[in-house]
Protein backbone atom coordinates (compact mmCIF):
# COMPACT_ATOMS: atom_id res chain seq x y z
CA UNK A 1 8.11 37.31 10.75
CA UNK A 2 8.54 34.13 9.69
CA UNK A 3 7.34 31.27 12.45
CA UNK A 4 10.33 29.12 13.44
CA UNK A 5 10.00 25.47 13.44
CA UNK A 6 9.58 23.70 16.15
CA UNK A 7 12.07 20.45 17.15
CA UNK A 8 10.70 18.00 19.45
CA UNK A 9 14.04 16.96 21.65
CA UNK A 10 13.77 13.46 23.09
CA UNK A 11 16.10 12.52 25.79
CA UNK A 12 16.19 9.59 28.35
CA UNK A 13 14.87 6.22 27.51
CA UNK A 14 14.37 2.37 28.71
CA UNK A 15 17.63 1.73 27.62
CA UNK A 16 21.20 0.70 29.42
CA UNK A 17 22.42 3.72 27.92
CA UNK A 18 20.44 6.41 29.82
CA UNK A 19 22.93 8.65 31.02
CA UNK A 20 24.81 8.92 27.36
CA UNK A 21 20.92 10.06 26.05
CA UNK A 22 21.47 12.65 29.37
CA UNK A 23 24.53 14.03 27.95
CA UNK A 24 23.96 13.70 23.85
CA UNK A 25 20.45 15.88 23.89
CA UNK A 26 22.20 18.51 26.61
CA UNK A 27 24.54 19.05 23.88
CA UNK A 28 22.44 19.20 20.77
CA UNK A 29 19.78 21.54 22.66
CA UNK A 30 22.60 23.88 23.88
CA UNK A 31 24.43 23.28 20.09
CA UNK A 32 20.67 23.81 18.24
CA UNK A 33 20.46 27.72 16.42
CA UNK A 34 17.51 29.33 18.76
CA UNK A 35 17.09 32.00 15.78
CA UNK A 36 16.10 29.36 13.68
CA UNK A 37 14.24 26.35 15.64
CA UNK A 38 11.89 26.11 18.87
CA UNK A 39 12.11 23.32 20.98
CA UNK A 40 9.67 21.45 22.99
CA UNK A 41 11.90 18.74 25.56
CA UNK A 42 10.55 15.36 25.69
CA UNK A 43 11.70 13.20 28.91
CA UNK A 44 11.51 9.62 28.69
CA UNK A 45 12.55 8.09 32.21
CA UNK A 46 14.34 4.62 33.08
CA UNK A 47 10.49 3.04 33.63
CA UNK A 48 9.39 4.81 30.49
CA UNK A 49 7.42 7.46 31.66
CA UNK A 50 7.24 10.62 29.24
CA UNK A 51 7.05 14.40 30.52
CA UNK A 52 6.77 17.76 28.39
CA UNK A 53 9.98 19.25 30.26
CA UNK A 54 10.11 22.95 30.78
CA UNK A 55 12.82 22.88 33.49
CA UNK A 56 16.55 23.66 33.50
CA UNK A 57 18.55 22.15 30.66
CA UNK A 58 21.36 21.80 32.94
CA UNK A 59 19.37 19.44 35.16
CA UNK A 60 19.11 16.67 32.09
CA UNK A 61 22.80 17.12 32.06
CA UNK A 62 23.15 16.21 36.01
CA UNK A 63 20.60 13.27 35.58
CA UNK A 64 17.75 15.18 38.01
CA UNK A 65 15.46 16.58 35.92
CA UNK A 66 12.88 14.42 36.58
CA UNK A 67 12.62 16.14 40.35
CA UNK A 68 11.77 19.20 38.59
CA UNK A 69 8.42 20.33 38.99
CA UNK A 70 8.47 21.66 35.40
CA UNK A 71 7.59 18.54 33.80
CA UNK A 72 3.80 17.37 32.75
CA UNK A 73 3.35 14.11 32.96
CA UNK A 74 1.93 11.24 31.07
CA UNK A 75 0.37 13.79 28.33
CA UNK A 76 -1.45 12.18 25.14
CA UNK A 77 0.87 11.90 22.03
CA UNK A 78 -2.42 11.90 20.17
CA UNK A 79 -3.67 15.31 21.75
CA UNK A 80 -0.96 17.39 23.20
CA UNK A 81 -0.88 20.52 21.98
CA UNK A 82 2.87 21.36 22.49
CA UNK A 83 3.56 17.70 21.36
CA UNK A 84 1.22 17.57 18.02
CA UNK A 85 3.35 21.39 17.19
CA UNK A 86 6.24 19.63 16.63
CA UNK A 87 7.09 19.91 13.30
CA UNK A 88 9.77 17.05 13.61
CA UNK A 89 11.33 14.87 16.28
CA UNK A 90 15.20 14.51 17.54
CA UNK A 91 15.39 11.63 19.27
CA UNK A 92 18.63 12.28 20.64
CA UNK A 93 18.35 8.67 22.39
CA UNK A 94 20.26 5.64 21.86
CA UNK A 95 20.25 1.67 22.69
CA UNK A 96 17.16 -0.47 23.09
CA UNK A 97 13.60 1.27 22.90
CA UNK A 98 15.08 4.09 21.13
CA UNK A 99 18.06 3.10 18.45
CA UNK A 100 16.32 -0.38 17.50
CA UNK A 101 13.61 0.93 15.06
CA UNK A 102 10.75 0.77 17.88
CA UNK A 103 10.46 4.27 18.48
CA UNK A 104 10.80 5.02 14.90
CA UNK A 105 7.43 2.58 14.43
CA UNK A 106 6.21 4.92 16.80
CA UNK A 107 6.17 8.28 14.51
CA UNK A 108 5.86 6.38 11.80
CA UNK A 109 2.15 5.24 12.89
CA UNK A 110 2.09 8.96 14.07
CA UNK A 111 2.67 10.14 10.32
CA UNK A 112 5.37 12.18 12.23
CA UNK A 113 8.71 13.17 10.31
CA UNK A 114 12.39 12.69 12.40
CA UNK A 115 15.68 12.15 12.31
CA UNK A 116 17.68 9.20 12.13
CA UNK A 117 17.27 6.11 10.09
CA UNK A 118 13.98 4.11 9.80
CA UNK A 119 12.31 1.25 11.34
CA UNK A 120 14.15 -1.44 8.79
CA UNK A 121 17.68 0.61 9.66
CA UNK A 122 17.65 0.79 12.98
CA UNK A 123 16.58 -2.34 13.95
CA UNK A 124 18.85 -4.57 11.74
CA UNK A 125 21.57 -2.34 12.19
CA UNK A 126 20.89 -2.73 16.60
CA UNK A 127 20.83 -6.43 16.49
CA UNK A 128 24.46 -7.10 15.90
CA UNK A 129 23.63 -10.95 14.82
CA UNK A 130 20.85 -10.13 12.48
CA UNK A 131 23.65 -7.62 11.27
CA UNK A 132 26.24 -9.43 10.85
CA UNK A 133 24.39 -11.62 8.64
CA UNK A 134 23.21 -9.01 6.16
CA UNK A 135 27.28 -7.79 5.38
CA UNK A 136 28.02 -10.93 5.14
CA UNK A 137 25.43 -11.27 2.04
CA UNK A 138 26.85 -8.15 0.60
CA UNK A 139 30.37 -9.41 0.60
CA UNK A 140 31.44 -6.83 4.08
CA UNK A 141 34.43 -8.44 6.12
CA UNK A 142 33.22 -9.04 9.49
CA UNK A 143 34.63 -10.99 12.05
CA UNK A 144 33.74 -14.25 12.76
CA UNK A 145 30.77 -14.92 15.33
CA UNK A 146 28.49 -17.37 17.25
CA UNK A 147 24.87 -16.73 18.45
CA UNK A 148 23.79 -17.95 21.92
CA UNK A 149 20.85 -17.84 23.60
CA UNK A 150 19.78 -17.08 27.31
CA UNK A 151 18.12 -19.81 27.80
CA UNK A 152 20.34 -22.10 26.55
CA UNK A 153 22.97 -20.57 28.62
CA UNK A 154 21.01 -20.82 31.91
CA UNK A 155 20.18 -24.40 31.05
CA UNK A 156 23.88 -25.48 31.08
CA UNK A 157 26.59 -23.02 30.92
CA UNK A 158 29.77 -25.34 30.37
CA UNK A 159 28.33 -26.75 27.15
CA UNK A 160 27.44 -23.30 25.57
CA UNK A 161 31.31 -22.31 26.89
CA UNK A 162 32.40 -25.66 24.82
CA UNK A 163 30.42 -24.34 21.68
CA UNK A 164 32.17 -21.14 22.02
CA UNK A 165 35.69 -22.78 22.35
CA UNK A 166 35.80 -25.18 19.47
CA UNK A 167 34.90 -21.52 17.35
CA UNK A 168 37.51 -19.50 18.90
CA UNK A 169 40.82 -19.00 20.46
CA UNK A 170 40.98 -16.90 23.56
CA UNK A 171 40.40 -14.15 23.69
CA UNK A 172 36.71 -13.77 22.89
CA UNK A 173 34.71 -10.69 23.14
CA UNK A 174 30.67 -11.29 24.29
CA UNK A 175 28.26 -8.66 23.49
CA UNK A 176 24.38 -8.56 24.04
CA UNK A 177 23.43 -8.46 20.37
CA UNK A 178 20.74 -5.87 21.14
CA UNK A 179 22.95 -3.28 22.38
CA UNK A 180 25.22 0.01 22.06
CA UNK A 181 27.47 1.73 23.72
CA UNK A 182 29.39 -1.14 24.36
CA UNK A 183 27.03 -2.08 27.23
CA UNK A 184 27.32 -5.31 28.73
CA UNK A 185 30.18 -6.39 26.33
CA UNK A 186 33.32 -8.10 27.81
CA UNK A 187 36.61 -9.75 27.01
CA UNK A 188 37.08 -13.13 28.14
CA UNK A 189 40.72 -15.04 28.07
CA UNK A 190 40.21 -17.83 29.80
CA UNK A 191 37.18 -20.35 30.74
CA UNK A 192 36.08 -18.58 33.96
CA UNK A 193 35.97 -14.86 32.26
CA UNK A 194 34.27 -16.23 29.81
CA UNK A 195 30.95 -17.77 32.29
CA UNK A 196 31.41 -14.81 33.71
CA UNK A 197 30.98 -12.32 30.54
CA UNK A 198 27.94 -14.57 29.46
CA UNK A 199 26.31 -13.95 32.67
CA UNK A 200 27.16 -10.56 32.19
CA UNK A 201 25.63 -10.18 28.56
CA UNK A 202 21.97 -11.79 29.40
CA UNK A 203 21.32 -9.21 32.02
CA UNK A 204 20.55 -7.21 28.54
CA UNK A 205 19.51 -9.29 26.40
CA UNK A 206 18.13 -12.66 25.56
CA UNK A 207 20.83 -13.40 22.45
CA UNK A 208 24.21 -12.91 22.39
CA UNK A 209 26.73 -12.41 20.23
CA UNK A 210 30.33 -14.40 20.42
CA UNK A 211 33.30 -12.94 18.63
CA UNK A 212 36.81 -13.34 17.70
CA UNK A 213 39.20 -11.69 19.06
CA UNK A 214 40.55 -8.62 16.05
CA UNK A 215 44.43 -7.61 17.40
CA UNK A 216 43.85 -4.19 15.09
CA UNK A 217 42.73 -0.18 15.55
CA UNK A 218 39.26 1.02 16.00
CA UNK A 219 38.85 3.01 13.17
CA UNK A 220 35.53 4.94 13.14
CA UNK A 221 33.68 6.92 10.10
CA UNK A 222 30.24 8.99 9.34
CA UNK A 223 27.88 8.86 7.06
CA UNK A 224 25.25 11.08 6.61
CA UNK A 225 22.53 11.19 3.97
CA UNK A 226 19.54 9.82 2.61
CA UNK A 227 20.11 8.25 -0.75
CA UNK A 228 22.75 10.61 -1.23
CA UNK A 229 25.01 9.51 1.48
CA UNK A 230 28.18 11.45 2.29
CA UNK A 231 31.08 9.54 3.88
CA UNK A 232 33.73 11.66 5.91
CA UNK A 233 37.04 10.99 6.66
CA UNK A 234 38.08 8.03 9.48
CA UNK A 235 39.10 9.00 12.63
CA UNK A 236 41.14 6.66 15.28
CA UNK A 237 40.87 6.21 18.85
CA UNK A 238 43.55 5.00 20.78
CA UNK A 239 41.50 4.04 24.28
CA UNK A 240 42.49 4.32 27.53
CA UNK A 241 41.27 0.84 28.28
CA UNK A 242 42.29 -2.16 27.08
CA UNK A 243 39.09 -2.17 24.59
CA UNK A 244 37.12 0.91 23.69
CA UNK A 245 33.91 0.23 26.58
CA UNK A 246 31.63 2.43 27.74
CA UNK A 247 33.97 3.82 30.47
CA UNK A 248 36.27 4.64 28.06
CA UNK A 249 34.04 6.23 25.57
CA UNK A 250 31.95 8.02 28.62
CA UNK A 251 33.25 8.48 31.22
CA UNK A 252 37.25 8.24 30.48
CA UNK A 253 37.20 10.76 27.40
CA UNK A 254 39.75 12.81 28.44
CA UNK A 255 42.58 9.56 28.75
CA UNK A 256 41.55 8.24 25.51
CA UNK A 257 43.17 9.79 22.49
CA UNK A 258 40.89 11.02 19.15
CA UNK A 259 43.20 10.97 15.58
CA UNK A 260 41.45 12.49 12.99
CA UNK A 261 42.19 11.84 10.27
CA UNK A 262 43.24 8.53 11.44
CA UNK A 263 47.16 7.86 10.27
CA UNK A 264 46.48 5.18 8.09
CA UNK A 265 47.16 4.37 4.36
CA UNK A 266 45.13 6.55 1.81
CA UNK A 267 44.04 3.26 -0.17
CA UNK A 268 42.76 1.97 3.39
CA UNK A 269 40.77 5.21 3.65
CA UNK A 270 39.25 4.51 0.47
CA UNK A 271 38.59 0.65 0.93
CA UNK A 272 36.87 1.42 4.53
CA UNK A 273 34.95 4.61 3.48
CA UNK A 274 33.78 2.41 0.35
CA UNK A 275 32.79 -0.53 2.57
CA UNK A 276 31.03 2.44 5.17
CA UNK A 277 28.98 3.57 2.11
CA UNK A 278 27.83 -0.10 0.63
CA UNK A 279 27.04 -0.96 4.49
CA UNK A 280 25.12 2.11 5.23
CA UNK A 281 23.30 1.51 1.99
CA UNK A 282 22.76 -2.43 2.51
CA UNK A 283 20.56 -1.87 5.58
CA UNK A 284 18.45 1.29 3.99
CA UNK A 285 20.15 3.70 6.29
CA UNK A 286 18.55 7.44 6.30
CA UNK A 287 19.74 10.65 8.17
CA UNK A 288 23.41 9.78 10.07
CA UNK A 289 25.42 6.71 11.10
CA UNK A 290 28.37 6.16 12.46
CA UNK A 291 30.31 2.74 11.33
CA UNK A 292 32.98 0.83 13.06
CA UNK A 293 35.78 -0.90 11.63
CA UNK A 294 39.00 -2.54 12.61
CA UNK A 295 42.20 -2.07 11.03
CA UNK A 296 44.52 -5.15 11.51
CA UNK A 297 48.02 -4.34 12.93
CA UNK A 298 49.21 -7.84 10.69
CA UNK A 299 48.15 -7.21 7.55
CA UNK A 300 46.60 -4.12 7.40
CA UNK A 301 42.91 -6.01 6.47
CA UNK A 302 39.72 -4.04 6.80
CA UNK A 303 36.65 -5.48 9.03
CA UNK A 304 33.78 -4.30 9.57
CA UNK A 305 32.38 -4.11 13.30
CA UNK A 306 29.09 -2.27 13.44
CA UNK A 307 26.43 0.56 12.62
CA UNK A 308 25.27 3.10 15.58
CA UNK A 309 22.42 4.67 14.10
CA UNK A 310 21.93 7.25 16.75
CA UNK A 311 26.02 7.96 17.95
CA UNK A 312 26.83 9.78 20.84
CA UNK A 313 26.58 13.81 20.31
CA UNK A 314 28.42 14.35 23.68
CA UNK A 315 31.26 16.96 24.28
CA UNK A 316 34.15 13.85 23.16
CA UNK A 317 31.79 11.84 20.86
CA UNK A 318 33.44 10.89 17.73
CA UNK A 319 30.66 11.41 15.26
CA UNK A 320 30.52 15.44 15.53
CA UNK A 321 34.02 15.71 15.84
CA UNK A 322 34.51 13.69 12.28
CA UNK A 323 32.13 15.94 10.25
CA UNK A 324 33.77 19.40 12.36
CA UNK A 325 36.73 17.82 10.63
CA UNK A 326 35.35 17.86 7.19
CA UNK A 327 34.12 21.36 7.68
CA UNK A 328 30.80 20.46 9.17
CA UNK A 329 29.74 22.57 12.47
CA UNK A 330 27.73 21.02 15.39
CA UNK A 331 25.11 24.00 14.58
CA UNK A 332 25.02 23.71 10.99
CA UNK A 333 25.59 19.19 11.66
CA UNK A 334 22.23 19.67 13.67
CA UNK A 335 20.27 21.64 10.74
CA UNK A 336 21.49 19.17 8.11
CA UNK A 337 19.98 16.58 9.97
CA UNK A 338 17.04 18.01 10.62
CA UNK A 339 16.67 18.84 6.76
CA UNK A 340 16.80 15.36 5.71
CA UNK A 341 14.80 14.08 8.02
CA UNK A 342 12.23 16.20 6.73
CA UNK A 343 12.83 15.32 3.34
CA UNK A 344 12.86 11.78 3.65
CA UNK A 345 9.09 12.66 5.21
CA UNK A 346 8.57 13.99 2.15
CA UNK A 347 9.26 11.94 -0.21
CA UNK A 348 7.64 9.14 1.36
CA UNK A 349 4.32 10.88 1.63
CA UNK A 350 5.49 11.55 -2.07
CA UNK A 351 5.82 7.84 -2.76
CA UNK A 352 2.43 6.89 -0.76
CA UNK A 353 0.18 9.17 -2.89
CA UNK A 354 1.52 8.04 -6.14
CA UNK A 355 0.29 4.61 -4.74
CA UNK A 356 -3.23 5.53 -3.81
């Protein structure tokens, strides 16, 4: 009999977005064909301590796994046994410590294949400034933005509030530019929300990101590939809140509404799945993305918002439910992944030997 290969599940993390992780890897685990692939669980808690997890997959849903007393602590990544038989890694994780390209420096050091995009993706696609900059060079539509700084803010917040309002109208949105989920992100309309949402931002992160209000539809869209990157079809979501935040995409699912396809023009289709592709190819991305636009109730103009390089894979995330769509299974959407991240592996071990 044929051995099955063995998928090292990650779940958990340092990140603000903890309890999405929680819910993502329940799903893929339960979704994952168990005639095909073994799986060893990898917990990563808040203070980043990692446990071989043998416990109850329905306690990493309910956030208590880590009172099981089937986990083994603070193992060796260099020589664990049930870690070094993984033939590649999931890391069903997402924000900071996990989405932004550190954890892929991890397993790249470890000459260890996974899934996802690399080091160079996931970073420049998590910082939303350093982002934002790169589609700009490759002609992408983005909205218009200001970087601030923590320090700068806590030094004097009025003046960094009169930088912001000689670059935009009310309202403004204020994100952390390091992370997802829309974490820490807030709309300001007036002078107070706005010292308010910055204070908000730097409890994540040192820079922020400033934005103009977009009056348009969330339109959202999958890719998935390595060089030969498939684009789906884009779906809508009409949220329940007055912007799509993490409530709404977490823990409101059931009030906000999911249109796929979304009922826009075919030629808008076209322009925003050929913008998805150039942007997904402009910051090297590998394995899966899911990219963000806006749709402008005006004049119908196509912007660019972001790249999550690790989307949600719970129960009402958007990024399964686009490729189910295009005839795609969660099962068989697992597998593919898990393919090409074992052939981009390859063909950089390909790439290195030709070198040597």
């Amino acid at each position: 009999m044929e051995k099955k290969m063995n998928v090292g599940i990650m779940f958990g993390g340092r990140s603000g977005e903890h309890e999405v992780s929680l819910s993502s890897s329940y799903n893929v685990i339960n979704a994952i064909d168990r005639n095909k692939f073994d799986l060893t669980l990898i917990g990563i808690t808040r203070e980043g301590r990692w446990s071989i997890y043998t416990g109850d997959v329905e306690k990493i849903k309910e956030d208590t796994w880590e009172q099981d007393p089937n986990n083994r602590w603070d193992f060796s990544l260099f020589s664990d046994n049930d870690f070094n038989a993984c033939d590649i890694f999931f890391p069903v994780m997402h924000g900071t410590f996990s989405e932004d390209g550190t954890l892929q420096g991890l397993f790249e050091m470890l000459d260890k294949p996974y899934v996802g995009c690399g080091v160079l993706a996931s970073s420049a696609a998590m910082d939303k400034c350093v982002f934002k900059v790169i589609m700009q060079s490759e002609h992408i539509p983005v909205a218009k933005g200001l970087t601030l700084y923590k320090s700068a803010i806590l030094k004097d917040i009025e003046i960094q509030c009169d930088e912001a309002e000689k670059e935009f109208d009310y309202p403004i949105f204020v994100k952390p530019a390091n992370m997802g989920s829309s974490v820490g992100i807030s709309k300001a309309h007036n002078r107070s929300e706005l010292k308010d949402a910055l204070r908000e931002a730097i409890k994540y992160d040192t820079k922020l990101l400033l934005e103009e209000f977009i009056d348009g539809r969330e339109i959202e869209i999958a890719a998935l590939g390595n060089e030969d990157v498939q684009i789906s079809y884009p779906g809508w979501i009409k949220p329940c809140h007055e912007f799509y935040d993490y409530e709404a995409k977490y823990l409101s699912g059931d009030d906000s509404e999911v249109v796929i396809p979304a009922p826009i023009p075919e030629e808008k289709v076209e322009e925003i799945r050929h913008y998805a592709k150039k942007a997904y190819i402009a910051i090297g991305g590998s394995g899966l993305s899911r990219i963000d636009f806006f749709l402008t109730n005006s004049d119908n103009k196509v912007i660019l918002n972001e790249i999550n390089t690790m989307p949600g894979f719970t129960n009402i995330s958007m990024y399964p439910k686009l490729w189910d769509y295009c005839g795609v299974s969660y099962p068989d959407l697992i597998e593919k992944l898990i393919d090409l991240g074992l052939d981009r592996y390859r063909v950089r071990k390909e790439l290195l030997f030709k070198k040597q």
